[in-house]
Protein backbone atom coordinates (compact mmCIF):
# COMPACT_ATOMS: atom_id res chain seq x y z
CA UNK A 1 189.48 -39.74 76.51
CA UNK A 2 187.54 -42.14 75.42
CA UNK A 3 188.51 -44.12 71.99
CA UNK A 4 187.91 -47.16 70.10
CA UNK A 5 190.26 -49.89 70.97
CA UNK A 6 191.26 -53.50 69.88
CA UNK A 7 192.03 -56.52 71.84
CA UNK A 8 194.00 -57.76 68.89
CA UNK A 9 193.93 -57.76 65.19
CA UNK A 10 191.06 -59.82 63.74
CA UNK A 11 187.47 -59.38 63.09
CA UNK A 12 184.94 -56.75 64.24
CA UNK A 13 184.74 -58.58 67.70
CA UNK A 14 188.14 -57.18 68.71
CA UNK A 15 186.64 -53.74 69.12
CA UNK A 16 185.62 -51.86 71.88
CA UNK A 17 185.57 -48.78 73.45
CA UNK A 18 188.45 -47.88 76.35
CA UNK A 19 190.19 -45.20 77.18
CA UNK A 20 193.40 -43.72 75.47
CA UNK A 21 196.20 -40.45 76.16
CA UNK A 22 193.90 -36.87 75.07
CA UNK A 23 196.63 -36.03 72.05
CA UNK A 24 198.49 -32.76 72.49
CA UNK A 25 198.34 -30.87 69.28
CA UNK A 26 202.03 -29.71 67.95
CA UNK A 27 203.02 -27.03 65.87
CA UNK A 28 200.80 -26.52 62.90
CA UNK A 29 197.75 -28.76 64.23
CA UNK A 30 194.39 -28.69 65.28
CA UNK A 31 192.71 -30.56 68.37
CA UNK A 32 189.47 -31.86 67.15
CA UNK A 33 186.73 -33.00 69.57
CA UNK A 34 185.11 -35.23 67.22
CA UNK A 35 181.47 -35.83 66.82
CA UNK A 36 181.47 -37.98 63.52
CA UNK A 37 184.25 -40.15 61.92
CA UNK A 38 184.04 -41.59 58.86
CA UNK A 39 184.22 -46.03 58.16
CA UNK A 40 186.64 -47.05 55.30
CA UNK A 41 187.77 -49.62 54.06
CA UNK A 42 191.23 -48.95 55.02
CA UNK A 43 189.81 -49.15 58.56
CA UNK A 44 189.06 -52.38 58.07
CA UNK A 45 192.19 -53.84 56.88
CA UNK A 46 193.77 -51.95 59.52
CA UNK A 47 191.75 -54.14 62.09
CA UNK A 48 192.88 -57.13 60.73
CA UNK A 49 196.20 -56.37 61.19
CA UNK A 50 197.17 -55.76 57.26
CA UNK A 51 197.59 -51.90 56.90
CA UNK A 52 199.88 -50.40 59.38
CA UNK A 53 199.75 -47.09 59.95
CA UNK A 54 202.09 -44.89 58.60
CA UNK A 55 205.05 -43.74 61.33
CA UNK A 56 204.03 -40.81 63.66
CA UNK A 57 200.66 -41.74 63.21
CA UNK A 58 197.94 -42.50 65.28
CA UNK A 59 197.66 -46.40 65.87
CA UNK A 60 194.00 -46.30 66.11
CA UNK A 61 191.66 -46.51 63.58
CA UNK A 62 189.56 -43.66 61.49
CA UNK A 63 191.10 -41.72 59.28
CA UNK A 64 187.89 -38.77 58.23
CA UNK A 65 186.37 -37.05 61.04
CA UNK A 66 184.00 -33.74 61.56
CA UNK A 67 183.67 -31.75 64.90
CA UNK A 68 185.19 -28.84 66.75
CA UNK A 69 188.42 -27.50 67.60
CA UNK A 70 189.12 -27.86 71.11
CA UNK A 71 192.73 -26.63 70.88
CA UNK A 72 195.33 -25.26 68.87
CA UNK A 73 199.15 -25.83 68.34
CA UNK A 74 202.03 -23.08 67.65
CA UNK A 75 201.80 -21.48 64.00
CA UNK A 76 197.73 -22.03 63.55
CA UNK A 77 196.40 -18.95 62.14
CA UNK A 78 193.34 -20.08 59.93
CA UNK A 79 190.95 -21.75 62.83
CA UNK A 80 189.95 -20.67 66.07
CA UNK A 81 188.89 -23.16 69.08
CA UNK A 82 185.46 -23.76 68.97
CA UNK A 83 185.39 -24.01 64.81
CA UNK A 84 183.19 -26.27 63.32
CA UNK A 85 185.70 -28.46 60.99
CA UNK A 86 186.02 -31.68 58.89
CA UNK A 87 189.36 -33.20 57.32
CA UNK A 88 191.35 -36.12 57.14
CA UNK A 89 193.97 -37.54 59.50
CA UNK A 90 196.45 -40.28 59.33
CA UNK A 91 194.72 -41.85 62.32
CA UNK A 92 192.80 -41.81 65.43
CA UNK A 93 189.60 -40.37 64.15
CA UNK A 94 187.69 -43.04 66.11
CA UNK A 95 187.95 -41.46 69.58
CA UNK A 96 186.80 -38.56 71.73
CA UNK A 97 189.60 -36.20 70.54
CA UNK A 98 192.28 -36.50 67.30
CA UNK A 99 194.94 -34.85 66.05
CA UNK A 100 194.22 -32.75 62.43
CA UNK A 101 196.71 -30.55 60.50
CA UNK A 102 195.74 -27.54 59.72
CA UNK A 103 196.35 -27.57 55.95
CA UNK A 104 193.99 -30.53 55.79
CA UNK A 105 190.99 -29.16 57.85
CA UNK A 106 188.49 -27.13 55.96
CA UNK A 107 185.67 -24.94 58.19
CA UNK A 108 182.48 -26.98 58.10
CA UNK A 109 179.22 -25.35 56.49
CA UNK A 110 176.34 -25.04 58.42
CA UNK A 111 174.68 -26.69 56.09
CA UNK A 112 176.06 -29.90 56.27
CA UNK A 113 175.63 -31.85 59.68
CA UNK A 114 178.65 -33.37 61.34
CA UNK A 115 177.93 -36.78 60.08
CA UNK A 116 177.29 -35.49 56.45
CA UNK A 117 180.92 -33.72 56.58
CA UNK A 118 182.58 -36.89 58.13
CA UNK A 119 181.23 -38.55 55.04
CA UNK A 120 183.48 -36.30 52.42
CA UNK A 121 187.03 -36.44 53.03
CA UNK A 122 188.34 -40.00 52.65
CA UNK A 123 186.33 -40.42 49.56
CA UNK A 124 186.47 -37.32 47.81
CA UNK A 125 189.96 -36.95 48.23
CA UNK A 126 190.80 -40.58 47.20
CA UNK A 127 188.33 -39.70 44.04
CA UNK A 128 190.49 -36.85 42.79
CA UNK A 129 193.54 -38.02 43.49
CA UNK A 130 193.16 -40.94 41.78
CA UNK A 131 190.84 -39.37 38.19
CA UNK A 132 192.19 -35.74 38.56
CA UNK A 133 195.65 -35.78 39.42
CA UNK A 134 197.28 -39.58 38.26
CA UNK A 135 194.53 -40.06 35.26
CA UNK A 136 193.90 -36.34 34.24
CA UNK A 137 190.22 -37.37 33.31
CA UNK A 138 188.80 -35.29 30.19
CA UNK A 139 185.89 -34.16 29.15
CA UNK A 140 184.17 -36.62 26.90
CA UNK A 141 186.49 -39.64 27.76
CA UNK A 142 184.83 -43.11 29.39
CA UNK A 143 185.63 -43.76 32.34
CA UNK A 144 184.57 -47.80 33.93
CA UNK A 145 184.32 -46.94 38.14
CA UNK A 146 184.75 -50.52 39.54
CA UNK A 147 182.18 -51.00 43.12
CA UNK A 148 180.14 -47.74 42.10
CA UNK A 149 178.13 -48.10 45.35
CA UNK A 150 180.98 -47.17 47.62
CA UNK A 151 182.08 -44.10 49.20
CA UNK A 152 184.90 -43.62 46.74
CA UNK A 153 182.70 -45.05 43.68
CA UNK A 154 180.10 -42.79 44.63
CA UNK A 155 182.48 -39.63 44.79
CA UNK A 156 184.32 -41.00 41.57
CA UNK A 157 181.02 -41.41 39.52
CA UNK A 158 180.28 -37.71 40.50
CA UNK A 159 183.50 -36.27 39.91
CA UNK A 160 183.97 -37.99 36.76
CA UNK A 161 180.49 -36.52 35.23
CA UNK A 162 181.86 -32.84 36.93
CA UNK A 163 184.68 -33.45 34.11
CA UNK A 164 182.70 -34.05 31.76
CA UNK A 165 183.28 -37.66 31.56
CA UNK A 166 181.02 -40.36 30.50
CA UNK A 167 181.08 -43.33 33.46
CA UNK A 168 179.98 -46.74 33.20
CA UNK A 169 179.97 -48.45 36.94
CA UNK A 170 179.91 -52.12 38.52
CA UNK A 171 178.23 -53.12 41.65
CA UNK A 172 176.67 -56.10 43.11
CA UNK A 173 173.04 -55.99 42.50
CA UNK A 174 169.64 -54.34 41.48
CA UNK A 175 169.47 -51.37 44.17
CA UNK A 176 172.99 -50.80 43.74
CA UNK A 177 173.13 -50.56 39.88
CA UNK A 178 170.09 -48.39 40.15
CA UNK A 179 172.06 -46.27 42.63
CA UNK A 180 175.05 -45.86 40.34
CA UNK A 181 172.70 -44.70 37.41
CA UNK A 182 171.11 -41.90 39.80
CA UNK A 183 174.40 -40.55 40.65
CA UNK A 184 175.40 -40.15 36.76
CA UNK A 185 176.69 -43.58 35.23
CA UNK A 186 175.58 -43.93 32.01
CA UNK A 187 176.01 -47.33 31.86
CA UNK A 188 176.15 -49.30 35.13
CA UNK A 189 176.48 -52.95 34.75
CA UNK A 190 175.74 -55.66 37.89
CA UNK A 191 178.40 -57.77 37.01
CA UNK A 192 177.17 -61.03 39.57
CA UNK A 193 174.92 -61.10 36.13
CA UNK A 194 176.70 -59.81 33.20
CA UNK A 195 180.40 -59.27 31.83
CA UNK A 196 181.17 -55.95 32.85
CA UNK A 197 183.93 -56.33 29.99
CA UNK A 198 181.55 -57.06 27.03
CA UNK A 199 179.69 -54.29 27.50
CA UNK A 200 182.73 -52.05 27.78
CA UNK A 201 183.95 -52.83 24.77
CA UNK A 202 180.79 -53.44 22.86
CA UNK A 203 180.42 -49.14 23.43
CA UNK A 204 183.67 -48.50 22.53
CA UNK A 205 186.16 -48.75 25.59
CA UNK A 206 187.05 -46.83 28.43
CA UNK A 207 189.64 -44.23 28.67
CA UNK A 208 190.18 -44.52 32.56
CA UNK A 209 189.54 -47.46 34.86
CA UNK A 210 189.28 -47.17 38.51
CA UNK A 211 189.56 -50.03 40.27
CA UNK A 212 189.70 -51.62 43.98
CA UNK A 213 189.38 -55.08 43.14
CA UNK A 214 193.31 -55.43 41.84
CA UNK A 215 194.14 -58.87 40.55
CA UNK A 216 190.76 -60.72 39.80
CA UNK A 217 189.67 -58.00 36.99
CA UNK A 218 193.43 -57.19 35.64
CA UNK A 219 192.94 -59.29 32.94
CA UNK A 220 189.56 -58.10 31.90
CA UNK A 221 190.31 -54.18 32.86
CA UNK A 222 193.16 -54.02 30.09
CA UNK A 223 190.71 -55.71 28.00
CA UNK A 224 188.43 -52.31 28.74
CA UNK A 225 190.60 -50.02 27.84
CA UNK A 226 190.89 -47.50 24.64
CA UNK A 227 194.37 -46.83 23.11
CA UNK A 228 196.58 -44.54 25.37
CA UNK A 229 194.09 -45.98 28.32
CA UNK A 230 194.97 -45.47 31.78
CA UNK A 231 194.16 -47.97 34.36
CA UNK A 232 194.83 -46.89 38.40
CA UNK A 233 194.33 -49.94 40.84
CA UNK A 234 193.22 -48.42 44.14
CA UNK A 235 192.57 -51.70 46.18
CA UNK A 236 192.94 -55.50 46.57
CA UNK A 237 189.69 -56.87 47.19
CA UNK A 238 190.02 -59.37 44.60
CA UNK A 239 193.69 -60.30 45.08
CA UNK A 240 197.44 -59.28 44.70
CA UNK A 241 198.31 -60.85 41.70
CA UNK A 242 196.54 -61.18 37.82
CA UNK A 243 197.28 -62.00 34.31
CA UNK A 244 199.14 -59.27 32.31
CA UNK A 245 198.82 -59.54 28.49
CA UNK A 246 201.84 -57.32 28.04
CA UNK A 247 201.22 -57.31 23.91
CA UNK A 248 198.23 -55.22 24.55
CA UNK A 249 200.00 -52.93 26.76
CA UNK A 250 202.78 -52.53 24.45
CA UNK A 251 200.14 -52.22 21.41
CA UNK A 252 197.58 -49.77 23.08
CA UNK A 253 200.41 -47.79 24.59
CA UNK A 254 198.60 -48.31 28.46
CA UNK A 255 199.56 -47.10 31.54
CA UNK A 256 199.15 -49.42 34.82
CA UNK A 257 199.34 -47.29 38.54
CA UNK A 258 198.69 -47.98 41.61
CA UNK A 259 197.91 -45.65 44.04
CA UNK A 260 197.13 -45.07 47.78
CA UNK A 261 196.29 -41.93 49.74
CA UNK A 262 197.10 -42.72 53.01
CA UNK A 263 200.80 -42.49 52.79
CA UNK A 264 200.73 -39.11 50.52
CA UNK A 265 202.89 -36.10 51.72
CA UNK A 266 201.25 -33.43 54.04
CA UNK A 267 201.63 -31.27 50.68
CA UNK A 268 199.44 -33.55 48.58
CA UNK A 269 197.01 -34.02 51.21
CA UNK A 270 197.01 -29.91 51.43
CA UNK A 271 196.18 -29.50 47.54
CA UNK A 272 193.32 -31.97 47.95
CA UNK A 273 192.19 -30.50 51.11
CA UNK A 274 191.97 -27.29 48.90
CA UNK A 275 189.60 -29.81 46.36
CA UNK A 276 187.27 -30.35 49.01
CA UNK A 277 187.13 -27.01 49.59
CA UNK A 278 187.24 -25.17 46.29
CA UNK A 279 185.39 -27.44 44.85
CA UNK A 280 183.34 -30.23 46.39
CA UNK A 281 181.56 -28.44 48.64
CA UNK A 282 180.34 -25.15 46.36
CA UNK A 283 178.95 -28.56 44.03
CA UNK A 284 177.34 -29.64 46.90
CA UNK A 285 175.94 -26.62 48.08
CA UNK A 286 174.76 -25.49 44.50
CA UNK A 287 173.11 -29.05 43.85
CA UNK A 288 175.59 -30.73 41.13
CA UNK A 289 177.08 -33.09 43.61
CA UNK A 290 174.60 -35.02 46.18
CA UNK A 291 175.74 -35.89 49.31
CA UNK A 292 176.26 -39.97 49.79
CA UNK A 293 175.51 -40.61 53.44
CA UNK A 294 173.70 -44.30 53.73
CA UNK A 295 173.99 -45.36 57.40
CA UNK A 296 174.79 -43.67 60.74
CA UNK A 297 175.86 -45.94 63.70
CA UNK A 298 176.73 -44.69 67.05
CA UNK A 299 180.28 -45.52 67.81
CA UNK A 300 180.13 -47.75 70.41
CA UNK A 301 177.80 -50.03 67.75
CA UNK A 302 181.31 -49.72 66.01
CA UNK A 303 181.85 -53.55 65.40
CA UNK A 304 177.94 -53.42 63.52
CA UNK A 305 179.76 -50.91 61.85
CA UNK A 306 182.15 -52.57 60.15
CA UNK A 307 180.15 -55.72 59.83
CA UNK A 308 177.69 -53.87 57.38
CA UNK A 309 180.47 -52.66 55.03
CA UNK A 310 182.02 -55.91 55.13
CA UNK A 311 179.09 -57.52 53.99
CA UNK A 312 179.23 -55.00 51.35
CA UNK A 313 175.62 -53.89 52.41
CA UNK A 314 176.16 -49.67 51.92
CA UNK A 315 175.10 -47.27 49.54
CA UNK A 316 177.71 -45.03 49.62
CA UNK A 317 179.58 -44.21 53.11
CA UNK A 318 178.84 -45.01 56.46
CA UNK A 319 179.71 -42.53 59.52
CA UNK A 320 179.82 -43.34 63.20
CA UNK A 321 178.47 -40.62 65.28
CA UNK A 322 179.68 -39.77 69.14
């Protein structure tokens, strides 16, 4: 089959397309011909050669995918070959053919195309892991969504306002800010221009912060936060390390987490599977949630790809498209 390769860990000029082994599906999983994959992040760092996969998995990259199954393994009851399907994996989803457990693979509506459903499962899933099931988001709590105009921001903003939560987002600049506000922030804040912090606390605080950016807004983040506050660092754009003013965590009783979906249990992956399923997609269908697709490459443009989300250039995910 044909897949996306590297000649070594390093920048977007390592990639290119070969040919790699056709998977063969084992007990409980799907084959997927695959027609769309989703870009992330993760992919990314994986590239450069600082996020291993996890063992058993696929060591290519792509890790959301929509298209058809092409085969089954023993113990598959719920799909047929030929369904139209979209889920995550634990690896691989950039090539002809990938690997998908059943218990994360959800039928694809024929109202979405295959790109939009390659869009949803990386994001969404990282969204309610992270406000749902670590945070336990309320209705009418604040919640600050660090880089609003991502994939995951853009699923978090909307998932946080399907609680019932107020959101306040950061981003980068004008069109992004403005983006942010359409999906539901009630406050979104470019902070290249203003102190994201001030204006948290001049409103009162946030009860949840969700943040990628890790050790450059630690400091300011704990600042941010209401008594009993909960702040879940999903990434490390802005470095590994911060300052801690542990007297305000002891005083305001807060609660620091990090968190990463990749690595979760098949079970965990299941139950947010069942998210997607249950409940993303009737919102999307019924008009509450809108669908975040900004750019479609075709895969062998893979390397552009990647250079566009690097240079932090999306509104909301990008999908490559076989």
């Amino acid at each position: 089959m044909r897949a996306i390769l590297q000649t070594q860990p390093g920048g977007a000029e390592t990639l290119y397309v070969g040919d790699a082994p056709v998977p063969v599906p084992a007990a409980g999983q799907l084959l997927v011909h695959v027609r769309a994959a989703g870009v992330n992040r993760a992919d990314i760092v994986q590239r450069e050669g600082r996020y291993p996969p996890p063992p058993g998995a696929s060591p290519l990259l792509g890790l959301e995918v929509a298209g058809n199954v092409a085969a089954i393994g023993p113990g598959v009851a719920d799909f047929r070959v030929g369904d139209p399907v979209l889920g995550l994996v634990a690896g691989g989803g950039y090539a002809e053919y990938v690997l998908l457990d059943q218990g994360c693979a959800v039928r694809k509506p024929d109202s979405l195309t295959y790109e939009q459903a390659a869009s949803l499962p990386e994001a969404w899933m990282t969204a309610w892991l992270n406000l749902v099931d670590i945070a336990d988001v309320q209705a009418g709590e604040t919640v600050l969504i660090h880089a609003g105009a991502s994939g995951v921001g853009a699923a978090a903003i909307q998932l946080a306002r399907l609680r019932g939560a107020q959101v306040v987002a950061t981003a980068g600049s004008a069109d992004k800010v403005a983006f942010c506000r359409q999906l539901g922030a009630t406050l979104a804040v470019d902070y290249k221009q203003e102190d994201f912090a001030a204006q948290v606390s001049a409103m009162g605080g946030a009860d949840v912060v969700l943040d990628c950016v890790g050790g450059a807004y630690l400091e300011k983040n704990i600042q941010c936060l209401k008594a009993d506050g909960r702040l879940v660092v999903i990434g490390l754009m802005g470095g590994v390390s911060g300052k801690l003013d542990l007297g305000r965590l002891l005083v305001k009783r807060l609660r620091v987490q990090g968190s990463t979906l990749r690595p979760q249990p098949y079970a965990i992956k299941a139950r947010l599977t069942g998210a997607i399923r249950e409940t993303v997609l009737p919102a999307i269908a019924a008009g509450a949630v809108q669908l975040t697709l900004d750019k479609v490459f075709d895969w062998a443009d893979v390397a552009a790809a990647h250079r566009y989300m690097e240079a932090s250039a999306n509104l909301g995910k990008v999908v490559l498209r076989r």
